[in-house]
N, C-alpha and C. Protein backbone atom coordinates (compact mmCIF):
# COMPACT_ATOMS: atom_id res chain seq x y z
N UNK A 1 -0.60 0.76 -26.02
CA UNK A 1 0.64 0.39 -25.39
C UNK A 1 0.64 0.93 -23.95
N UNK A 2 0.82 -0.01 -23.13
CA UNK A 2 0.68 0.43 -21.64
C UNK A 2 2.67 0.50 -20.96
N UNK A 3 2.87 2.35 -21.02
CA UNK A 3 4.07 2.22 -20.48
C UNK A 3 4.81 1.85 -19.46
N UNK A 4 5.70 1.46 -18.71
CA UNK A 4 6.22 0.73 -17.51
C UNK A 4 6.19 2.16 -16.36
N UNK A 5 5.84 1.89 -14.96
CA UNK A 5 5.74 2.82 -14.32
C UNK A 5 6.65 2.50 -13.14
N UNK A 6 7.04 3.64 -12.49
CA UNK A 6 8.41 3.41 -11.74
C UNK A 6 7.68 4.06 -10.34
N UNK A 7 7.60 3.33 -9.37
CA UNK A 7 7.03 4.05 -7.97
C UNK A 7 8.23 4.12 -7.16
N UNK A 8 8.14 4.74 -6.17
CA UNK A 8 8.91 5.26 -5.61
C UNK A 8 8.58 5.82 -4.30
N UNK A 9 8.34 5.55 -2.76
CA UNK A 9 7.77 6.58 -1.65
C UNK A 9 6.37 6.52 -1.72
N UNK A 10 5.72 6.05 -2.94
CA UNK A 10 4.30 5.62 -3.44
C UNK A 10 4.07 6.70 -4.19
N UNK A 11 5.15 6.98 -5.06
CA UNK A 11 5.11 8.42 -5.66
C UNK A 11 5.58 7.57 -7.12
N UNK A 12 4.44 8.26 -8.46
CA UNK A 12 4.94 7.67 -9.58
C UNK A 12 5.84 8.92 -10.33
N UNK A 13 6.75 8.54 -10.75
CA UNK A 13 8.15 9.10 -11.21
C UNK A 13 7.54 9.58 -12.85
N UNK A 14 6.68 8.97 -13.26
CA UNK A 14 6.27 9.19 -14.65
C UNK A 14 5.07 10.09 -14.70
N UNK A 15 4.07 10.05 -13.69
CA UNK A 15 3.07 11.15 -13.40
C UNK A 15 3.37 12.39 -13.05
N UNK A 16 4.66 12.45 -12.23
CA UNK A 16 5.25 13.44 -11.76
C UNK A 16 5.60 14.09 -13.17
N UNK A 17 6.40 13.88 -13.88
CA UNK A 17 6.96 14.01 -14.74
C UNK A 17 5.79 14.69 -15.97
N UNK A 18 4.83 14.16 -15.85
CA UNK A 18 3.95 14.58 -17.30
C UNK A 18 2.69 15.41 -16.34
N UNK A 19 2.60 15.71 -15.30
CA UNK A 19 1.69 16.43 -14.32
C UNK A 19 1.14 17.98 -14.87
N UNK A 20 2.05 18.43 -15.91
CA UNK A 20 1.71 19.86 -15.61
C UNK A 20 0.72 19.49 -17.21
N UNK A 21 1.19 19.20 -17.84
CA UNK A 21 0.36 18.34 -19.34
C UNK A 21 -0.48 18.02 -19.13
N UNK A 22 -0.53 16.95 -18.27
CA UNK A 22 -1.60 16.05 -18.23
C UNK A 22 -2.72 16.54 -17.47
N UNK A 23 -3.23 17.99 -17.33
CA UNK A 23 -4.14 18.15 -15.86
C UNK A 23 -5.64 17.89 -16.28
N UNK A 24 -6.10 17.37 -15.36
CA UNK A 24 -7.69 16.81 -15.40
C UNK A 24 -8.55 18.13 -15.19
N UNK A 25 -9.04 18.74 -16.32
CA UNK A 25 -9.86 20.04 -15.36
C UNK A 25 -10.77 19.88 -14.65
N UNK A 26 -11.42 20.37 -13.82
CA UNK A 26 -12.65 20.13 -12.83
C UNK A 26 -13.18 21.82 -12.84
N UNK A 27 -14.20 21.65 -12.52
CA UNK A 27 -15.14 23.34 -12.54
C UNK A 27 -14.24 24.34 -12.72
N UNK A 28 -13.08 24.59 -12.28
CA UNK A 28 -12.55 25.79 -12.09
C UNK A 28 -12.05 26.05 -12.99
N UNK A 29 -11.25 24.63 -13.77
CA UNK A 29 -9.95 24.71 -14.79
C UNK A 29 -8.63 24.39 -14.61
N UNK A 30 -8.31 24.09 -13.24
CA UNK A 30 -7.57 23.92 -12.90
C UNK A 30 -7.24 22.30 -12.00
N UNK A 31 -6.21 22.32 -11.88
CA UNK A 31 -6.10 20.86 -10.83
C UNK A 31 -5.75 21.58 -9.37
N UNK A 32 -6.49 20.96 -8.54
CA UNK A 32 -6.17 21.38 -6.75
C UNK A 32 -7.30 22.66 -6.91
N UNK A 33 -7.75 22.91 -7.84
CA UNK A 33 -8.50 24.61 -7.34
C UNK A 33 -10.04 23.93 -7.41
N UNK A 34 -10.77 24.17 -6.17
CA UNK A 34 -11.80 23.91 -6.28
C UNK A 34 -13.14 25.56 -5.84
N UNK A 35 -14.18 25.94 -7.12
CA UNK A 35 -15.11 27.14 -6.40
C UNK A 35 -15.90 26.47 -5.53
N UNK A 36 -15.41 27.57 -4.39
CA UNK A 36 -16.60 27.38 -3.11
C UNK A 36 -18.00 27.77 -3.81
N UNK A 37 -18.94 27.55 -3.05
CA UNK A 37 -20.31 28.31 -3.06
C UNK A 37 -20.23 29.79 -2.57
N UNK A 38 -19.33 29.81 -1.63
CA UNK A 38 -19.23 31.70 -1.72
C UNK A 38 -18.39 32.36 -2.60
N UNK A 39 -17.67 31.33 -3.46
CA UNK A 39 -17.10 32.29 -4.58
C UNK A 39 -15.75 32.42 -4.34
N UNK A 40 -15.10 32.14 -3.55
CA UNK A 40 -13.81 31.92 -3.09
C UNK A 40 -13.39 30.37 -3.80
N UNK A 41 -11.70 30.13 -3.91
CA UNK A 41 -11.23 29.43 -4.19
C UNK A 41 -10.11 28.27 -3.02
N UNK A 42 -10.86 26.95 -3.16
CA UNK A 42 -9.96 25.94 -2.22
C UNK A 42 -9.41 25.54 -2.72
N UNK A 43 -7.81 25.60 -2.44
CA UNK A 43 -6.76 24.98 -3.18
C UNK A 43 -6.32 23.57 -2.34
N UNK A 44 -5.74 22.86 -3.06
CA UNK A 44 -5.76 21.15 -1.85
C UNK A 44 -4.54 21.25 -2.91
N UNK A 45 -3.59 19.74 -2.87
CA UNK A 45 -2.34 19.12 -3.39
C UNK A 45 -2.24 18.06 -2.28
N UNK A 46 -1.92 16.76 -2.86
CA UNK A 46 -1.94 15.48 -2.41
C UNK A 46 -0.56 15.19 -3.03
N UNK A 47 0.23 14.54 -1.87
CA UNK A 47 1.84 14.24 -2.21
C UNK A 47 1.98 12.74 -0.93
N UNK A 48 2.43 11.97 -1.97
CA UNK A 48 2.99 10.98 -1.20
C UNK A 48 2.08 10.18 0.16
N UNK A 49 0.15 10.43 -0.72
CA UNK A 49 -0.72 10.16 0.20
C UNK A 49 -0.92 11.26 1.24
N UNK A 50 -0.19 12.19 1.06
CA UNK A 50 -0.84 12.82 2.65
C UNK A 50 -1.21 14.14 1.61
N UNK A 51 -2.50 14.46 1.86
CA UNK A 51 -3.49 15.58 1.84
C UNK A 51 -3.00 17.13 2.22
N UNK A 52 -2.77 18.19 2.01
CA UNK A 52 -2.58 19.35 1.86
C UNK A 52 -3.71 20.45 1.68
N UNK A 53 -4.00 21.23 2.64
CA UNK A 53 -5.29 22.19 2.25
C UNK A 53 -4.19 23.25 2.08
N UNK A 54 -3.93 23.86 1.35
CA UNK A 54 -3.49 25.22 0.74
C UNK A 54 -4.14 26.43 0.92
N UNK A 55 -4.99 26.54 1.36
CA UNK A 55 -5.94 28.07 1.73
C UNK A 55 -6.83 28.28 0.96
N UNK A 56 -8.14 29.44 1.06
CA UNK A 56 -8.91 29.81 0.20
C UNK A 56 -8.39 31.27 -0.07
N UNK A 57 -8.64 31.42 -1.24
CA UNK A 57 -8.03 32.53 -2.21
C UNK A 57 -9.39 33.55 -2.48
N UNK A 58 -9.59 34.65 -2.99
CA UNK A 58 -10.88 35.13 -3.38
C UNK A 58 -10.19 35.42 -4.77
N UNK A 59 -9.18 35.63 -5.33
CA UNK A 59 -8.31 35.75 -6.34
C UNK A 59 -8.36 34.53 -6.85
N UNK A 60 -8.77 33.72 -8.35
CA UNK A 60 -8.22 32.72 -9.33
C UNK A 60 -6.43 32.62 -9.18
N UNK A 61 -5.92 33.86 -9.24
CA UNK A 61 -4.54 33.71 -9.71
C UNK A 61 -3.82 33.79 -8.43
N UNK A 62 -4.03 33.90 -7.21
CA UNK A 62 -3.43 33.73 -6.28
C UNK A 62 -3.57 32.24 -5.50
N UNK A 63 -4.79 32.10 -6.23
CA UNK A 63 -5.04 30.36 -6.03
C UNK A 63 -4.34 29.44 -6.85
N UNK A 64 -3.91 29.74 -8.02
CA UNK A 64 -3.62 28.68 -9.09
C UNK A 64 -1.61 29.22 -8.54
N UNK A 65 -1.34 30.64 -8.37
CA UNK A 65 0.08 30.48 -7.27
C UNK A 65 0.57 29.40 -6.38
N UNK A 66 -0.32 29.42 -5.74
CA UNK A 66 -0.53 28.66 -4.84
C UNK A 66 0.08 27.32 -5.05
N UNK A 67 -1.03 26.87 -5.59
CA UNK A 67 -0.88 25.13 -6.47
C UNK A 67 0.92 25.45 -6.73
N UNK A 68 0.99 26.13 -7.60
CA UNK A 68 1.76 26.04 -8.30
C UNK A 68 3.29 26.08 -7.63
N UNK A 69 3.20 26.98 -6.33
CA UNK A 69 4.50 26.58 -5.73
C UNK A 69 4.34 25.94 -4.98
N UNK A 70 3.27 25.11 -4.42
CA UNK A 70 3.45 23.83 -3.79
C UNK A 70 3.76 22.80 -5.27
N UNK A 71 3.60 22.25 -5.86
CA UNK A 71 3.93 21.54 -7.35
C UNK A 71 5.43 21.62 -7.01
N UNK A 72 5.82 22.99 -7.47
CA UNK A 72 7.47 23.02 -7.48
C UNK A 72 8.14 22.52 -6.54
N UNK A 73 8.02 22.39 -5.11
CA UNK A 73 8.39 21.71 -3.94
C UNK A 73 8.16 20.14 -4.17
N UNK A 74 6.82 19.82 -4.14
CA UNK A 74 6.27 18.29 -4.33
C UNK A 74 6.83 18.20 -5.45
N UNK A 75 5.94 18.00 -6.12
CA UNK A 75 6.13 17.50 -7.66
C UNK A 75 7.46 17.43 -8.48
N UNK A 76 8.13 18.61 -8.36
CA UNK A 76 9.18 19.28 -9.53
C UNK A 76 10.40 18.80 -8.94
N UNK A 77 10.35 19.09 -7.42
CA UNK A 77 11.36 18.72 -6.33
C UNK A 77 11.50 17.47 -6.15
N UNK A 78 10.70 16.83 -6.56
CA UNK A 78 11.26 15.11 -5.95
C UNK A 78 11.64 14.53 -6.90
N UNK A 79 11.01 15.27 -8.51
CA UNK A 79 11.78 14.44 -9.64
C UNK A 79 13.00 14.70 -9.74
N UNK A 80 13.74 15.90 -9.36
CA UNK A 80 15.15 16.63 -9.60
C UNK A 80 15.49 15.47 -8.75
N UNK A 81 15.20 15.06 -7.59
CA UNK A 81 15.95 14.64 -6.52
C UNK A 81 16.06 13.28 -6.79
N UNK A 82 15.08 12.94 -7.29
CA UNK A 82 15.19 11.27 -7.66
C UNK A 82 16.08 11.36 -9.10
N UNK A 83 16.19 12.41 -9.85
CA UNK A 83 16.76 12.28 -10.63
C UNK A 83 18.32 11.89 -10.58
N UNK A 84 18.51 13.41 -9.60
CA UNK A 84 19.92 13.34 -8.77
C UNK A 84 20.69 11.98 -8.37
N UNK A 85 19.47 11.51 -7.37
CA UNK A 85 19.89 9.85 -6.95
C UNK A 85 20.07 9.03 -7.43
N UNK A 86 19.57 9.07 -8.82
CA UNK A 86 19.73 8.33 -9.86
C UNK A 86 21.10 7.71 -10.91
N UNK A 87 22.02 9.32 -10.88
CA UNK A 87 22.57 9.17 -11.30
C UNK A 87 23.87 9.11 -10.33
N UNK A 88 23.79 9.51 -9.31
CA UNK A 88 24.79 8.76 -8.52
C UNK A 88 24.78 7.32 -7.96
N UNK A 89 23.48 6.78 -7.59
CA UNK A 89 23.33 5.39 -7.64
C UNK A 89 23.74 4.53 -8.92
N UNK A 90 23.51 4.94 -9.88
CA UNK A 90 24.37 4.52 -10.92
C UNK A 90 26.02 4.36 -11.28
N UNK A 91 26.45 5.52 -10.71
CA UNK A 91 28.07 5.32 -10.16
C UNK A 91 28.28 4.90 -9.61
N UNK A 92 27.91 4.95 -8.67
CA UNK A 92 28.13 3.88 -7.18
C UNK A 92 26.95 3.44 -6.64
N UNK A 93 27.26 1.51 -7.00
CA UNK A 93 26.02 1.30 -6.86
C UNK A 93 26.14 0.46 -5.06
N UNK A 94 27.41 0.99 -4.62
CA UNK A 94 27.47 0.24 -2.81
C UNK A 94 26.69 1.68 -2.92
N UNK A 95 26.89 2.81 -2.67
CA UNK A 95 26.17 4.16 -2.06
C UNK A 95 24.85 3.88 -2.09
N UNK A 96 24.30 3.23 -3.33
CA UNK A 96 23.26 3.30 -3.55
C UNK A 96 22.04 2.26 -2.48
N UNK A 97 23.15 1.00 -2.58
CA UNK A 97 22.87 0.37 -1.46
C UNK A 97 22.42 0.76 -0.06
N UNK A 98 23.22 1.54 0.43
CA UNK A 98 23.46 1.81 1.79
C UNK A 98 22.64 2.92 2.32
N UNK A 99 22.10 3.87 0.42
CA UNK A 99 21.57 4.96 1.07
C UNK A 99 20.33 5.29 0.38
N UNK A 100 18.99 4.66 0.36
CA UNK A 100 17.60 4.49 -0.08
C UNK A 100 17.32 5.69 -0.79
N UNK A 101 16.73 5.97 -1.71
CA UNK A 101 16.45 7.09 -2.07
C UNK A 101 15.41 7.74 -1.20
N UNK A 102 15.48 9.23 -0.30
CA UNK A 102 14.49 9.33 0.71
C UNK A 102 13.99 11.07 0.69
N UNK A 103 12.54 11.11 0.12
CA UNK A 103 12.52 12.80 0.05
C UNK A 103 11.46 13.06 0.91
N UNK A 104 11.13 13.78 1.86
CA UNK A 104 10.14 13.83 2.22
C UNK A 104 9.40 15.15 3.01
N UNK A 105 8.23 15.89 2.55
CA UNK A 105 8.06 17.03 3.09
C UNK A 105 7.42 17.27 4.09
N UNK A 106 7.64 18.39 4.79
CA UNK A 106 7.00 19.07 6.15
C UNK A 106 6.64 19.87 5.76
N UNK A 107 5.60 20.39 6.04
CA UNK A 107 4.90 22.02 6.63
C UNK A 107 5.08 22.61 7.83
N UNK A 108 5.51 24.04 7.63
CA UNK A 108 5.87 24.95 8.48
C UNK A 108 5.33 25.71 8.27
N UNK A 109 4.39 26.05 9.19
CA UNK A 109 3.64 27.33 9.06
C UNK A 109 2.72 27.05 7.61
N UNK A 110 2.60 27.88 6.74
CA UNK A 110 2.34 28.13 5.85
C UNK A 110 3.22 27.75 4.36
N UNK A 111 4.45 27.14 4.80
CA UNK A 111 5.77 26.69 3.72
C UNK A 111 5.88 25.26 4.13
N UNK A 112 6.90 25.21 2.97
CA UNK A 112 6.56 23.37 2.93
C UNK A 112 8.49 23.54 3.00
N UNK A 113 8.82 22.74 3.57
CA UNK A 113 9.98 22.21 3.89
C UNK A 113 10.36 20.95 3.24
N UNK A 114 11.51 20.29 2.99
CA UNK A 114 11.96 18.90 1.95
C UNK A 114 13.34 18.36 2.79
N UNK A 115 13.07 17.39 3.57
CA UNK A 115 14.14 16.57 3.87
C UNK A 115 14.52 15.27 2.79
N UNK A 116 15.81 15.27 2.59
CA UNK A 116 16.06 14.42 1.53
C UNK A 116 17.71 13.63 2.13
N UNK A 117 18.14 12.91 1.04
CA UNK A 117 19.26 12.24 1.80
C UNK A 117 20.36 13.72 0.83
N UNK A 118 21.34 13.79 1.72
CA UNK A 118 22.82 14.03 0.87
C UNK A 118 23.32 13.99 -0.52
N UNK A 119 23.21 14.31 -1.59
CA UNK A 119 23.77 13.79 -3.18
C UNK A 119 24.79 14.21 -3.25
């Protein structure tokens, strides 16, 4: 059975959703953590097509941090938000009209920032 998938920003609402379950391991064990050849750890995260290098770690667990509060921003953050929109576009569906569902992040420095519309 192939379930119905809901995109969004080019962001799937249902991957998001089953992401922390579903992780593909690769060498390390992790998703986004890749071992260097010197033994250090490259962390990456891909959101909404645009690419993210996260730093190298010499620590596993300051690397898989890492991931992990970028996830909560990307990932965790846009489902709340689409969730949010969701259910007020459902009440009002002129608002909904008038006001696109729109989340979208920056980097600052080293932090990730989230512009979104009003709920």
């Amino acid at each position: 059975m192939h379930e119905h998938m809901h995109y969004q920003d080019n962001t799937c609402i249902e991957r998001l959703n089953r992401i922390h379950s579903d992780r593909r391991e690769n060498k390390s064990g992790f998703r986004g953590l890749f071992l260097t050849k010197s033994g250090s750890y490259r962390v990456n995260i891909t959101f909404q097509g645009v690419h993210y290098h996260l730093g190298y770690f010499s620590n596993m667990a300051d690397a898989i941090q890492a991931r992990l509060d970028a996830e909560a921003v990307m990932h965790d953050g846009y489902v709340a938000a689409y969730d949010k929109y969701l259910e007020r576009a459902e009440k009002d569906q002129a608002w909904a009209e008038n006001n696109p569902f729109y989340y979208k992040v920056y980097r600052i420095g080293d932090k990730f920032q989230v512009s979104t519309i009003e709920i």
